[in-house]
C-alpha atoms as a PDB file:
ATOM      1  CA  UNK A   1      10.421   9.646 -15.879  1.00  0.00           C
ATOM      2  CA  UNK A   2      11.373   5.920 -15.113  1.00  0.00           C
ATOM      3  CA  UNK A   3      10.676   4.719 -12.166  1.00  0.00           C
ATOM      4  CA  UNK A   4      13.510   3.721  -9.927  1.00  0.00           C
ATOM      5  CA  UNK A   5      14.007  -0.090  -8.300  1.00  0.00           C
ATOM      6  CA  UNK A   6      14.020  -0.321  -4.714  1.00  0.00           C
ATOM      7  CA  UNK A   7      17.853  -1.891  -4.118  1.00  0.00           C
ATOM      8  CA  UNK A   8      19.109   1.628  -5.848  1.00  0.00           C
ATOM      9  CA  UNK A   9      17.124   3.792  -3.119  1.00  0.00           C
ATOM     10  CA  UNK A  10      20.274   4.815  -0.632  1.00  0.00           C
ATOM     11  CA  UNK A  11      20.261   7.308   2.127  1.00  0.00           C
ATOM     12  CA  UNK A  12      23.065   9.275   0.066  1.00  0.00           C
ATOM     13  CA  UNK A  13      20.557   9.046  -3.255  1.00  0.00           C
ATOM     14  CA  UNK A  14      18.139  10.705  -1.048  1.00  0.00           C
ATOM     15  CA  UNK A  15      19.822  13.392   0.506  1.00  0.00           C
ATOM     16  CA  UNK A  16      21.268  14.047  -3.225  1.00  0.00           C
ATOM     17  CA  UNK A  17      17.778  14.336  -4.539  1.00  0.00           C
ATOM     18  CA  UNK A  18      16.527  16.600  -2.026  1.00  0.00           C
ATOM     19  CA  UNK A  19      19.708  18.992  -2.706  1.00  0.00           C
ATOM     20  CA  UNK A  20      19.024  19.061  -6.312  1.00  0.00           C
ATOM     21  CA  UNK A  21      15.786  19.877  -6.130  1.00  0.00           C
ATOM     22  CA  UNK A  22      15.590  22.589  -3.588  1.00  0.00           C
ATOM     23  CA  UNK A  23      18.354  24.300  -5.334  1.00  0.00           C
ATOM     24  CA  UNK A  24      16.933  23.872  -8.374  1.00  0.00           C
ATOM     25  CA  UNK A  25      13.696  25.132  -7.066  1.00  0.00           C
ATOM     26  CA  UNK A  26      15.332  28.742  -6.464  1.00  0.00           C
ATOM     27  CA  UNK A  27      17.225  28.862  -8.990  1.00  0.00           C
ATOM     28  CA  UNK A  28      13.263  29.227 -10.833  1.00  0.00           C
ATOM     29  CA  UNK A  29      12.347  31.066  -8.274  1.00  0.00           C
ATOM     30  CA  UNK A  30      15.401  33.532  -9.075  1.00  0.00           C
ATOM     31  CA  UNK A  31      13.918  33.192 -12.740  1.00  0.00           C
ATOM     32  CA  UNK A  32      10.587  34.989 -11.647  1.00  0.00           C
ATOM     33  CA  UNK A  33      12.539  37.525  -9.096  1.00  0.00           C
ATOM     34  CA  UNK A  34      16.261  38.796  -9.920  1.00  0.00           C
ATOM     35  CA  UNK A  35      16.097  40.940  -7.068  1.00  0.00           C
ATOM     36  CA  UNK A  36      15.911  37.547  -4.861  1.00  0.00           C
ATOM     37  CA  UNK A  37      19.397  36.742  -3.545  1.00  0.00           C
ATOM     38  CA  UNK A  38      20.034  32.878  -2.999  1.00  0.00           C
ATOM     39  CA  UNK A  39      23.096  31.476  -1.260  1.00  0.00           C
ATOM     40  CA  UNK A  40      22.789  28.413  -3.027  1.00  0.00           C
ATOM     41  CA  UNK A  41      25.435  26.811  -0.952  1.00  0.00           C
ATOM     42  CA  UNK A  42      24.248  27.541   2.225  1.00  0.00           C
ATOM     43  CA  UNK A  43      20.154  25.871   1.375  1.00  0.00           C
ATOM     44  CA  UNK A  44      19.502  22.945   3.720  1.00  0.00           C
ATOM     45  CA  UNK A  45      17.218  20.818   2.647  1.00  0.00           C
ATOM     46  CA  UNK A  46      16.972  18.950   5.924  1.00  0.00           C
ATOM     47  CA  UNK A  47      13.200  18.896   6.251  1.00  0.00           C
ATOM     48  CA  UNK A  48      12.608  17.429   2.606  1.00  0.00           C
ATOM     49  CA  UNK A  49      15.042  14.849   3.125  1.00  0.00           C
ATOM     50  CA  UNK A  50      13.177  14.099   6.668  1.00  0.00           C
ATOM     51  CA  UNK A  51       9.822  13.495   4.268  1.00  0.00           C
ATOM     52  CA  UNK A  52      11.464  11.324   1.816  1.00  0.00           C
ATOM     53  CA  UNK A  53      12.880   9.237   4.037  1.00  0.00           C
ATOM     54  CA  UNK A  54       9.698   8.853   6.374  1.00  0.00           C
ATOM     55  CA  UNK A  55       7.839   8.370   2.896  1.00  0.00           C
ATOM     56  CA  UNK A  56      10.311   5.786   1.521  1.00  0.00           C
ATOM     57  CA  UNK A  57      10.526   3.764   4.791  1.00  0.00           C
ATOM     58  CA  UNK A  58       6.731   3.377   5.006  1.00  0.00           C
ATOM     59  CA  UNK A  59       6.149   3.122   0.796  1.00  0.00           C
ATOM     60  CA  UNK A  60       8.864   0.890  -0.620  1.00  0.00           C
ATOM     61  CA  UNK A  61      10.058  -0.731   2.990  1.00  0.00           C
ATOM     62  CA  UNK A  62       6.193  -0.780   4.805  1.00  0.00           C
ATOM     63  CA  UNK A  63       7.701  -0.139   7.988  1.00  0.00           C
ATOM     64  CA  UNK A  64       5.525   1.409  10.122  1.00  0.00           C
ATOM     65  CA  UNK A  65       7.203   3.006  12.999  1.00  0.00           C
ATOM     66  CA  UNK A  66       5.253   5.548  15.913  1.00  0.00           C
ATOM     67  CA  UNK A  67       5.913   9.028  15.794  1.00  0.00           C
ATOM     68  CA  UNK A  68       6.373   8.794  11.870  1.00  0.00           C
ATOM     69  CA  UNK A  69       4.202  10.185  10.215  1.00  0.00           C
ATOM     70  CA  UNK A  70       3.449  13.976   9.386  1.00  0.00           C
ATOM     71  CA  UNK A  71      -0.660  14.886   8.310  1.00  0.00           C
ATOM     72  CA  UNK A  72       1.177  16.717   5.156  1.00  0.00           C
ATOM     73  CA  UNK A  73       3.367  14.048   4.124  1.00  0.00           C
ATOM     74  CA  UNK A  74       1.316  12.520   1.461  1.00  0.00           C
ATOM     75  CA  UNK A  75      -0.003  15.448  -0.020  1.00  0.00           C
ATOM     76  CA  UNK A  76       3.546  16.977   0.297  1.00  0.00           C
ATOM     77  CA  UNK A  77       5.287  14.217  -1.805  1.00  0.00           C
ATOM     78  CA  UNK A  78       3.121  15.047  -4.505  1.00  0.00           C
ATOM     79  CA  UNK A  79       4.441  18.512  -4.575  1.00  0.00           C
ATOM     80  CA  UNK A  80       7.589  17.399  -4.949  1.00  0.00           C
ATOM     81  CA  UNK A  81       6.897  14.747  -7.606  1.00  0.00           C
ATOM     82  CA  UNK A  82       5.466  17.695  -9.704  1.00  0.00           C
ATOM     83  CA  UNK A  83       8.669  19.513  -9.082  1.00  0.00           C
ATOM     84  CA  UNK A  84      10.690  16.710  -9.724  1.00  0.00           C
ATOM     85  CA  UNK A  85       9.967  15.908 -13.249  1.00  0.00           C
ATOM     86  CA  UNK A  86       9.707  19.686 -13.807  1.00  0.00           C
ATOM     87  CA  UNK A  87      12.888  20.528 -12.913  1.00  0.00           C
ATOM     88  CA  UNK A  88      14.899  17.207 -14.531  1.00  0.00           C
ATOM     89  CA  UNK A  89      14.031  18.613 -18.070  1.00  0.00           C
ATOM     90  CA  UNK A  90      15.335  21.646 -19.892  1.00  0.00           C
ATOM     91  CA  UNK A  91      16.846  24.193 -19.307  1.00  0.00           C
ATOM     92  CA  UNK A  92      17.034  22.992 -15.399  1.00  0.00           C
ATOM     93  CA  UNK A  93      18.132  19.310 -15.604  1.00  0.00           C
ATOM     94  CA  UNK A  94      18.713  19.325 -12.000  1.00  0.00           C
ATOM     95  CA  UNK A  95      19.795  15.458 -11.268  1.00  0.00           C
ATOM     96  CA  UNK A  96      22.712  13.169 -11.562  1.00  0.00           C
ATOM     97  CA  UNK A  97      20.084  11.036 -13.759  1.00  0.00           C
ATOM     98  CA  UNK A  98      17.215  12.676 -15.201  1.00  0.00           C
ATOM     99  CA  UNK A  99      15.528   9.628 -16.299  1.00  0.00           C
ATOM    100  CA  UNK A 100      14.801   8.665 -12.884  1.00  0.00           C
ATOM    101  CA  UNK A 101      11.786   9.168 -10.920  1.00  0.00           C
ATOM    102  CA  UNK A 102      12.881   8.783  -7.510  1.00  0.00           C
ATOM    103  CA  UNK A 103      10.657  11.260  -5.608  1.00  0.00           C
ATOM    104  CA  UNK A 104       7.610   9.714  -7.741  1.00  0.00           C
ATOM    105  CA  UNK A 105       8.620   6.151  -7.174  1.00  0.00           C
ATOM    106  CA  UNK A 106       8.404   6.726  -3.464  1.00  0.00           C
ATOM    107  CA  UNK A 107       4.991   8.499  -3.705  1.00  0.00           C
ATOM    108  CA  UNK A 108       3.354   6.230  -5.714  1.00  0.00           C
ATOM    109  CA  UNK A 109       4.577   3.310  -3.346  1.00  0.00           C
ATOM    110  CA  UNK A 110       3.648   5.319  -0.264  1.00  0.00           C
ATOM    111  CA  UNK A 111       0.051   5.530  -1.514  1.00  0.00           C
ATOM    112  CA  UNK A 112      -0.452   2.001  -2.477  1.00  0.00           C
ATOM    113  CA  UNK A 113       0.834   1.085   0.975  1.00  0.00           C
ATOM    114  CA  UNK A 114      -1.328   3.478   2.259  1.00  0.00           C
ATOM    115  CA  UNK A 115      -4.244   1.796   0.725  1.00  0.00           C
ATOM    116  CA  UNK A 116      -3.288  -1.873   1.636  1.00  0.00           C
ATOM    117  CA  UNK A 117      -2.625  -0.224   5.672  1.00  0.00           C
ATOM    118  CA  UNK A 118      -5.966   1.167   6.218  1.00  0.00           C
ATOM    119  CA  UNK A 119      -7.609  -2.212   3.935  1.00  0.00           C
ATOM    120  CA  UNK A 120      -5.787  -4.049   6.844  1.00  0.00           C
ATOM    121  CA  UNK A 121      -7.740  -1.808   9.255  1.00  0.00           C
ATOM    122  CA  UNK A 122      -5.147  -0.350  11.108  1.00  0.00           C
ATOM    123  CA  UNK A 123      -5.753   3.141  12.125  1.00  0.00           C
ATOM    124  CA  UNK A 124      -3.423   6.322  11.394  1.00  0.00           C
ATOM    125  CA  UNK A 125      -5.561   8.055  13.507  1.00  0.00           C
ATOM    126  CA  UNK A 126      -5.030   6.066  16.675  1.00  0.00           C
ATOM    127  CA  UNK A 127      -1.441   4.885  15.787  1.00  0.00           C
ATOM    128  CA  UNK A 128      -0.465   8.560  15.674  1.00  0.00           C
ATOM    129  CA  UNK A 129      -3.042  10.102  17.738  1.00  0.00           C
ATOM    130  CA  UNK A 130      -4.140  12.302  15.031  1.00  0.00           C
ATOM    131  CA  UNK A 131      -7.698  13.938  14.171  1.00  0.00           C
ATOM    132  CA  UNK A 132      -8.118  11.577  10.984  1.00  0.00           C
ATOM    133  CA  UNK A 133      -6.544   9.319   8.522  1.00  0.00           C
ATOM    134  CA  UNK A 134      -5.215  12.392   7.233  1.00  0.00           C
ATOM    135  CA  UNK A 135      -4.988  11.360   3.594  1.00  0.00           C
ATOM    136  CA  UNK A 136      -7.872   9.841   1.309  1.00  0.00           C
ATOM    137  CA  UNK A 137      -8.250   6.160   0.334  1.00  0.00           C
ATOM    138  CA  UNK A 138     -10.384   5.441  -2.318  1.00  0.00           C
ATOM    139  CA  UNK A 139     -10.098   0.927  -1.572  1.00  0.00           C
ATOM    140  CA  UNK A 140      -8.132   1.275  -4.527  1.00  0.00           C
ATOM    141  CA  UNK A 141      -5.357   1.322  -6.303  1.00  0.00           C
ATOM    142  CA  UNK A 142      -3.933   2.983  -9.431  1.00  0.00           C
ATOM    143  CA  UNK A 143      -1.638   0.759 -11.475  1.00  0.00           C
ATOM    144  CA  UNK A 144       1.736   2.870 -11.592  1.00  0.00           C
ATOM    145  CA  UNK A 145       0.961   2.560  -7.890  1.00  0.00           C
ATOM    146  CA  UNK A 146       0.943  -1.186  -7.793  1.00  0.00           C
ATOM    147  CA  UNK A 147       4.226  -1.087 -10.557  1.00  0.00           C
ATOM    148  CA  UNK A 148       6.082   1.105  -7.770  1.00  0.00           C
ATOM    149  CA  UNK A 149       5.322  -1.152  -4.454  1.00  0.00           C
ATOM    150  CA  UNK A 150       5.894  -4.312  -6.323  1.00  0.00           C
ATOM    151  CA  UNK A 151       9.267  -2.972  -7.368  1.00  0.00           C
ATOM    152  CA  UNK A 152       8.131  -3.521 -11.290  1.00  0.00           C
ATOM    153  CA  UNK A 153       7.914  -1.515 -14.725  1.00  0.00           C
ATOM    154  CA  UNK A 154       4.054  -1.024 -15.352  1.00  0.00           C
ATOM    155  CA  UNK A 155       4.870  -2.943 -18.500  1.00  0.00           C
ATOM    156  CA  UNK A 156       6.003  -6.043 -16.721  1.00  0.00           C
ATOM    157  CA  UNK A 157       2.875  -5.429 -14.504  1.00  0.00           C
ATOM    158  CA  UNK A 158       0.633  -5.774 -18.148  1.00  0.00           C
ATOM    159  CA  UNK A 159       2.607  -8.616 -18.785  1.00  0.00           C
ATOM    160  CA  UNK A 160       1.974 -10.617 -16.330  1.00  0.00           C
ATOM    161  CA  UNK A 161      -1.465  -9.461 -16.111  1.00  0.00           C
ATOM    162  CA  UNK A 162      -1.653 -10.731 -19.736  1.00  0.00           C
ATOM    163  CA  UNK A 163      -0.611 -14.122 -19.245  1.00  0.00           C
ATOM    164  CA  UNK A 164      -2.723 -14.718 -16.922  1.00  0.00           C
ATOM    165  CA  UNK A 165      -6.601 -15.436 -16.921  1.00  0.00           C
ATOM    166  CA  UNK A 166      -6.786 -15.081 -13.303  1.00  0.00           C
ATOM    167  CA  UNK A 167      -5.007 -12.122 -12.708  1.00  0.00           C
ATOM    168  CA  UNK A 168      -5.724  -8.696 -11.619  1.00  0.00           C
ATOM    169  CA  UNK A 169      -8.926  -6.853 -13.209  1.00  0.00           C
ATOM    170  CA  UNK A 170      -8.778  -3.205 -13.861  1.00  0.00           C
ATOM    171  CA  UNK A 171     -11.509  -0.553 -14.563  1.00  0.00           C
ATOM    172  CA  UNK A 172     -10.561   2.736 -16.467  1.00  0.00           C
ATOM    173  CA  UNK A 173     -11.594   6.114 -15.420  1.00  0.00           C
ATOM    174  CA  UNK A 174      -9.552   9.004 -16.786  1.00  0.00           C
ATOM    175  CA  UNK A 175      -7.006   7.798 -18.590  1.00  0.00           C
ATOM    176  CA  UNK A 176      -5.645   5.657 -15.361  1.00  0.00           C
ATOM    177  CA  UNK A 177      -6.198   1.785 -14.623  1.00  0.00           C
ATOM    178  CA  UNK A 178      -7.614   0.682 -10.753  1.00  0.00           C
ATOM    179  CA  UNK A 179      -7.608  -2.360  -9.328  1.00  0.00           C
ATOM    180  CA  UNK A 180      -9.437  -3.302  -5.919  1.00  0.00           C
ATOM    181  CA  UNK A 181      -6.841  -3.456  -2.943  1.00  0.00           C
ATOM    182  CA  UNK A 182      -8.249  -7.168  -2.421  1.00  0.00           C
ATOM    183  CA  UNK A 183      -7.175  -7.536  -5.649  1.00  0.00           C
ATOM    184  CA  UNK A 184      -4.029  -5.949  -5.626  1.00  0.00           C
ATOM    185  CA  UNK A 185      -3.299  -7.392  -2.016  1.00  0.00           C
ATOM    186  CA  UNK A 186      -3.990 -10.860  -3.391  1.00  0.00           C
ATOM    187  CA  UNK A 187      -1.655 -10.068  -6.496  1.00  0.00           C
ATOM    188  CA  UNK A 188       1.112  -8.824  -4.385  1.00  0.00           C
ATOM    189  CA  UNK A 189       1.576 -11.777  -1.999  1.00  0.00           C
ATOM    190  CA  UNK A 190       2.508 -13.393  -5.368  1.00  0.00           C
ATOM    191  CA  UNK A 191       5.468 -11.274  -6.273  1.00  0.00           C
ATOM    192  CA  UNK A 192       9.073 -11.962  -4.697  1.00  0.00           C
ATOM    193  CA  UNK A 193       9.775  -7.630  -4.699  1.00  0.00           C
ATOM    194  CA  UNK A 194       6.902  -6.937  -2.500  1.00  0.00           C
ATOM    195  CA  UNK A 195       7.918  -5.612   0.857  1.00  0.00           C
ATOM    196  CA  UNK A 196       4.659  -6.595   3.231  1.00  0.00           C
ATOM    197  CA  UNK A 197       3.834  -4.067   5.953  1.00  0.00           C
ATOM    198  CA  UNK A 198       5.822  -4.423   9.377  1.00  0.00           C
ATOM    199  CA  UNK A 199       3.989  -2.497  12.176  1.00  0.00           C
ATOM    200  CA  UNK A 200       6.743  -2.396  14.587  1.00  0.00           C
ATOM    201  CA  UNK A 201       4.427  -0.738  17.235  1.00  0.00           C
ATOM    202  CA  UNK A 202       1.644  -3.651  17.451  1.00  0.00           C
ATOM    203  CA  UNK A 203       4.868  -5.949  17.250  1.00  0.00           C
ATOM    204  CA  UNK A 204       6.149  -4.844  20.643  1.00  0.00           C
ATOM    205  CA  UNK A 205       3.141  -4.727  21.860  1.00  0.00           C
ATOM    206  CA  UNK A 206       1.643  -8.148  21.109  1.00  0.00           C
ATOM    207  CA  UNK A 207       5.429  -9.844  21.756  1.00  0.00           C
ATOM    208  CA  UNK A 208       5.193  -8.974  25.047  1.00  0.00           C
ATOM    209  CA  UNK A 209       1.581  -9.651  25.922  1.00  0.00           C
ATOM    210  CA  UNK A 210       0.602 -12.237  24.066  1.00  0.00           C
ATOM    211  CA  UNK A 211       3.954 -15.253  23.867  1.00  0.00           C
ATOM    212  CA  UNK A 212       4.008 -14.756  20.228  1.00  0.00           C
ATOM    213  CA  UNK A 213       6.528 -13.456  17.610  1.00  0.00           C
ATOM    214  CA  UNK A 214       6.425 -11.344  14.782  1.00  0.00           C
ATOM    215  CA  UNK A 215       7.985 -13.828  12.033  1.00  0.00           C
ATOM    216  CA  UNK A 216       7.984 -13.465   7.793  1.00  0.00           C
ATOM    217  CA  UNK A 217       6.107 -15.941   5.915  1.00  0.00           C
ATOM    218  CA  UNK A 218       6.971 -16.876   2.420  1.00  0.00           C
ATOM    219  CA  UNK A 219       4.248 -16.911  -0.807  1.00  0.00           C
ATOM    220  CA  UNK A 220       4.751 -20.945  -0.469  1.00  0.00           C
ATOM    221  CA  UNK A 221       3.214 -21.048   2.889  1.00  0.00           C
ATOM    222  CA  UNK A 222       6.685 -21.804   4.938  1.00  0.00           C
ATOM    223  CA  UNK A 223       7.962 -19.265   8.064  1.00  0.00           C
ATOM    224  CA  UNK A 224      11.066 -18.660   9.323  1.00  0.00           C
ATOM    225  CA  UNK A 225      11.348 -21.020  12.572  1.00  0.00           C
ATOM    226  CA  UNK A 226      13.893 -22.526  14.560  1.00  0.00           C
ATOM    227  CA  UNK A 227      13.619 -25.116  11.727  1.00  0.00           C
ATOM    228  CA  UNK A 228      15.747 -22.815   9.145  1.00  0.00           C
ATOM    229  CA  UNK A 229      19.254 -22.762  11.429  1.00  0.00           C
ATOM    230  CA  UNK A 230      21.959 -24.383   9.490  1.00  0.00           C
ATOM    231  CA  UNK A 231      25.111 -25.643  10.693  1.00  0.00           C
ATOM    232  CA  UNK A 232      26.731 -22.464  11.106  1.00  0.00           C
ATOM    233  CA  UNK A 233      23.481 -20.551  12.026  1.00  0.00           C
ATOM    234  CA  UNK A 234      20.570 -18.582  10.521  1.00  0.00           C
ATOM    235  CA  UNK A 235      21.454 -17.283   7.221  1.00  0.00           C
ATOM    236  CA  UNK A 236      19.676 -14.598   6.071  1.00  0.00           C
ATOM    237  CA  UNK A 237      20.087 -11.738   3.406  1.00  0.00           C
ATOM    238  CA  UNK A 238      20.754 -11.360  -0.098  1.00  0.00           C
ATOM    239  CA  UNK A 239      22.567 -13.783  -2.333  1.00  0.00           C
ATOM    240  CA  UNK A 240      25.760 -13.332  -2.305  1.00  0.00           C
ATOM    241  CA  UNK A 241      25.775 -11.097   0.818  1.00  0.00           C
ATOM    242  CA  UNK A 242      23.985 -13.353   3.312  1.00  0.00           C
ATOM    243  CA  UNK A 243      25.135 -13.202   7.187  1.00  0.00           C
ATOM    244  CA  UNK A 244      24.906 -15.984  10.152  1.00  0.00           C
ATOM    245  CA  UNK A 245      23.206 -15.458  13.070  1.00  0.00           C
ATOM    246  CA  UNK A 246      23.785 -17.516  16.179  1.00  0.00           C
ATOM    247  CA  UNK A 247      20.331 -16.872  17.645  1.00  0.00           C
ATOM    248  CA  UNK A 248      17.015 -16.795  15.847  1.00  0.00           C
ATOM    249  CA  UNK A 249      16.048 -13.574  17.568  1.00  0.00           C
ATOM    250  CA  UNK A 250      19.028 -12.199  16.219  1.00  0.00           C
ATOM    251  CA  UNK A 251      18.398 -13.315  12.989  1.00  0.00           C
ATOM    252  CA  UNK A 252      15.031 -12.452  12.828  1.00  0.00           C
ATOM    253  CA  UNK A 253      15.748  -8.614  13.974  1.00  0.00           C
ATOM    254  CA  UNK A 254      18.080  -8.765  11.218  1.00  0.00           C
ATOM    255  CA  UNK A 255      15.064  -9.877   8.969  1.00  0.00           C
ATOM    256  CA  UNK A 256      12.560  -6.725  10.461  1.00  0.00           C
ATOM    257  CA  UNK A 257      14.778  -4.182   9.114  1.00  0.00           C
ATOM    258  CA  UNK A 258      16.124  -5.824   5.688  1.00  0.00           C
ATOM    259  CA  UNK A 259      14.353  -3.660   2.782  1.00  0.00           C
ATOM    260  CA  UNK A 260      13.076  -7.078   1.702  1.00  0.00           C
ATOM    261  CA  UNK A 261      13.576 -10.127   4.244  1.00  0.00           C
ATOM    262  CA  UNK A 262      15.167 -13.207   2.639  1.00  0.00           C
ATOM    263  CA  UNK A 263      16.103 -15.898   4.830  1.00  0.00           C
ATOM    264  CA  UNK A 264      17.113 -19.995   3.896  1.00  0.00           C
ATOM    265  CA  UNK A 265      15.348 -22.259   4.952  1.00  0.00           C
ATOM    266  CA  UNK A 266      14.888 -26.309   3.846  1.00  0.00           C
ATOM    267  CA  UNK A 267      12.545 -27.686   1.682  1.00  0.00           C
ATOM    268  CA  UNK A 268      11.050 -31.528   1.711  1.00  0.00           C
ATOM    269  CA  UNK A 269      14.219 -32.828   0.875  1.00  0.00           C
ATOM    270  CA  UNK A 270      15.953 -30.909   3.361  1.00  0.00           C
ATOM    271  CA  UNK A 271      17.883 -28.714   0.984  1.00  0.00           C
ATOM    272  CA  UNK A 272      18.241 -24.895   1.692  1.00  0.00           C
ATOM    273  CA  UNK A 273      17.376 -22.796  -0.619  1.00  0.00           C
ATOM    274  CA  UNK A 274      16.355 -18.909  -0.476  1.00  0.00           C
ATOM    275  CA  UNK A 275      12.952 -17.520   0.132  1.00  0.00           C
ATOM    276  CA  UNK A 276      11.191 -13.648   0.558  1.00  0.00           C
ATOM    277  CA  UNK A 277       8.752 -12.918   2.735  1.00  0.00           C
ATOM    278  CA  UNK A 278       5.353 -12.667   1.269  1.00  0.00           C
ATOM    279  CA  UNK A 279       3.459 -10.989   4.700  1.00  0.00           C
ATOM    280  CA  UNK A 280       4.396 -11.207   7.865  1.00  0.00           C
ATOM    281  CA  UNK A 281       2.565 -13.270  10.942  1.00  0.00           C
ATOM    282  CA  UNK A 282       2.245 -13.538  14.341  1.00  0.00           C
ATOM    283  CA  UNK A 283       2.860 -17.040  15.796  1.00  0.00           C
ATOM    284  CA  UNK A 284       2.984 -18.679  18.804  1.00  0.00           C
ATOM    285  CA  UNK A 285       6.860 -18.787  20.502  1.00  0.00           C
ATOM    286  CA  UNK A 286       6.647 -22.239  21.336  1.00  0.00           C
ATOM    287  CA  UNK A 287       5.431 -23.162  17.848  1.00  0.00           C
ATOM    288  CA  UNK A 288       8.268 -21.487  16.151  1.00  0.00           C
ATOM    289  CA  UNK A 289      10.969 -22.092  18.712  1.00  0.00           C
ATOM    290  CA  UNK A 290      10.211 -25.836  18.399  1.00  0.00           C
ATOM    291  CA  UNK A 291      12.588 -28.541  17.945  1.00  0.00           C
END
């Protein structure tokens, strides 16, 4: 299966997915048991879509949020990767489009971000008050991993990697390609599609302790500041769908909870032109509220 880009992810694709593949899941289990009666209309598939959607805000959007996380979420999503691309063949073809990995797309992201979170130190255990980590990191990661959080085909990953000398280095071990996640963390700053991590609950925290704020950085170095308002206010979003914001806190809420932050801001010559965030940063107010 193909894996999916992030801008076709939708709350309605999800809850579509998880449908399709719970019913399609009985419907094999019916195969193994005709004594088992199914109301297939009445299957809710409420806590699957509740994992996806935890899975897909932390993999493909890096949000980190408290309270959201399950221990059985990772190892969970690979269950229903398997069952995905078993059930969008023959004789089940269970999906709108069976071409499309969604379920794996969001798994493979979800582990890459999982091995950038805990590279970055930050503790599951302690952000969720759990017994461990709860999944395995290995300080690696696998290359259809690194395709699905940089919102690339593996073979525009090998295509870039090709054209250049210094780029990512890979060691083989059964059939799959790793990369270090200082590698792959260095690689990913790089792209435009990478979504960086946003931990929401340090955010809060440090905001109101410390006088700083919790602003997106661009791969070029420059951060959104009080420097980027325009004439008619902060625009930020997508081209072609971009919104004004009066106030930069506004604006930069806005930003926290974009699936990938893209604000205008001026260059040397004091032309706007669009940028993504490359990581996120905390800053001193008064340095980005500056005049």
């Amino acid at each position: 299966m193909e894996q999916i880009k992030h801008k076709k992810i939708t709350k309605v694709l999800l809850e579509e997915r998880a449908e399709q593949l719970l019913r399609a899941h009985f419907q094999a289990a019916s195969l193994m048991n005709e004594s088992l009666s199914i109301d297939k209309e009445s299957l809710e598939a409420e806590e699957l879509l509740q994992t996806l959607e935890r899975q897909y805000r932390y993999g493909i959007c890096g949000h980190l949020h408290e309270g959201e996380m399950l221990p059985d979420d990772f190892s969970d999503m690979r269950v229903y990767s398997a069952l995905e691309e078993l059930y969008a063949g023959y004789p089940f073809n269970a999906f709108d489009d069976n071409s499309l990995g969604l379920i794996e797309t969001i798994t493979l992201a979800a582990q890459a971000r999982h091995e950038l979170v805990i590279h970055d130190g930050i503790s599951m255990r302690d952000l969720f008050d759990l017994d461990d980590d709860f999944t395995y990191t290995s300080g690696e990661i696998e290359l259809r991993e690194l395709a699905a959080i940089a919102d690339m085909s593996v073979q525009s990953v090998r295509n870039d990697i090709s054209k250049n000398a210094k780029s990512l280095k890979f060691r083989s071990s059964g059939g799959k390609h790793y990369t270090s996640v200082t590698e792959a963390k260095n690689w990913l700053s790089q792209r435009n599609s990478f979504k960086p991590t946003i931990n929401f609950i340090e955010l809060n925290k440090r905001e109101q302790a410390e006088s700083l704020l919790y602003i997106p950085v661009a791969k070029d170095g420059s951060y959104f500041t009080s420097k980027c308002r325009m004439t008619r206010g902060y625009q930020v979003g997508e081209k072609g769908n971009e919104q004004y914001f009066e106030s930069f806190i506004e604006a930069r809420n806005h930003l926290l909870f974009m699936t990938q932050a893209k604000w205008r801001r001026p260059n040397e010559k004091g032309n706007f032109g669009i940028v993504s965030a490359a990581e996120w940063k905390f800053v001193p107010k008064e340095e980005v509220l500056k005049n």
